[in-house]
C-alpha atoms as a PDB file:
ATOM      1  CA  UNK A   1     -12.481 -18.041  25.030  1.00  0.00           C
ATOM      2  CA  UNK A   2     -11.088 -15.118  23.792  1.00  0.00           C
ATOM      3  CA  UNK A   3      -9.740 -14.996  19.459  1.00  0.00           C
ATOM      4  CA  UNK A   4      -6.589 -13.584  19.899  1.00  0.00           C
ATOM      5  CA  UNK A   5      -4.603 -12.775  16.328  1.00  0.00           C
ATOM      6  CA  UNK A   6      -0.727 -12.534  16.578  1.00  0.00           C
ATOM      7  CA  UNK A   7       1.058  -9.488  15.926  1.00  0.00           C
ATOM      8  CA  UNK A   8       2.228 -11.350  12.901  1.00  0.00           C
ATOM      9  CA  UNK A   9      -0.974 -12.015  11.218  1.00  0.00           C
ATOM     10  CA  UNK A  10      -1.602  -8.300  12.390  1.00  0.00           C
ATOM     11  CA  UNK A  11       0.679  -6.972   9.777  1.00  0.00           C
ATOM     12  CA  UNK A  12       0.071  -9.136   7.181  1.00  0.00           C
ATOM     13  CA  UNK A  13      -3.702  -8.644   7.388  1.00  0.00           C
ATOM     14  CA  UNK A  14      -2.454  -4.912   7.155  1.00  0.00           C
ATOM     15  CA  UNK A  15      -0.100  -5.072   3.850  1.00  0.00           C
ATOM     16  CA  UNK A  16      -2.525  -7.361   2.333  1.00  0.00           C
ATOM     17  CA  UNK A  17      -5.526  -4.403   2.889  1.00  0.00           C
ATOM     18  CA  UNK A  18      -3.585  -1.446   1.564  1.00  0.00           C
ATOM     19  CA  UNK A  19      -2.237  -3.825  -1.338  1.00  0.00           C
ATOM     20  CA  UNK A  20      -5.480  -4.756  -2.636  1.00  0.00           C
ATOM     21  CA  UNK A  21      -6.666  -1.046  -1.975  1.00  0.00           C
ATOM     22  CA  UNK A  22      -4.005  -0.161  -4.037  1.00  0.00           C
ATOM     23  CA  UNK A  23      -4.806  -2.449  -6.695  1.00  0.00           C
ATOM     24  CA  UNK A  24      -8.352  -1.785  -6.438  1.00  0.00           C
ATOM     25  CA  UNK A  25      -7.968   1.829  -7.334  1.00  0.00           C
ATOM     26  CA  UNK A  26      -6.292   1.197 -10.405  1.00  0.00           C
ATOM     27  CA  UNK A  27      -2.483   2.587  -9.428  1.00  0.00           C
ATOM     28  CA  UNK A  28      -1.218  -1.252  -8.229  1.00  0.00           C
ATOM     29  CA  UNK A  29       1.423  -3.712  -9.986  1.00  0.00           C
ATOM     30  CA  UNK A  30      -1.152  -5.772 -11.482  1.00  0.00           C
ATOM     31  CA  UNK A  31      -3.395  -3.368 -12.738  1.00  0.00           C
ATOM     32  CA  UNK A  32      -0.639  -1.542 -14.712  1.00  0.00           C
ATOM     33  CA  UNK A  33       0.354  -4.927 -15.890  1.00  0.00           C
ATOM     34  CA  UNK A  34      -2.995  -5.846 -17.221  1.00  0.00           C
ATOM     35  CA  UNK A  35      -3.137  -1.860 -18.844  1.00  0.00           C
ATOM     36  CA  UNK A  36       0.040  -2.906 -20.623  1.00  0.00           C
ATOM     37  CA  UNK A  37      -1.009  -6.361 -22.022  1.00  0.00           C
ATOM     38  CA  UNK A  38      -4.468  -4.663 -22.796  1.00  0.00           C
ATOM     39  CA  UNK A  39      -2.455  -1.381 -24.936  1.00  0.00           C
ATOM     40  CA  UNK A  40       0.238  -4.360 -26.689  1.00  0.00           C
ATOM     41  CA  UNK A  41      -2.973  -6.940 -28.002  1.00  0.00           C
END
């Protein structure tokens, strides 16, 4: 039996990836966020 993922779960697999890269690299919505809370305390 051939694992077969739908097109779907294709593309969400895909924004999820280049979200976290995002994020990972320091540039992403969260990371900013935490930079903020981090300057403000």
């Amino acid at each position: 039996m051939k694992f077969q993922i739908s097109e779907k779960w294709k593309k969400i697999l895909l924004i999820v990836v280049i979200v976290a890269a995002i994020e990972f690299s320091g540039y992403g919505f969260f990371a900013t966020l935490f930079r903020l809370i981090k300057s403000v305390s």
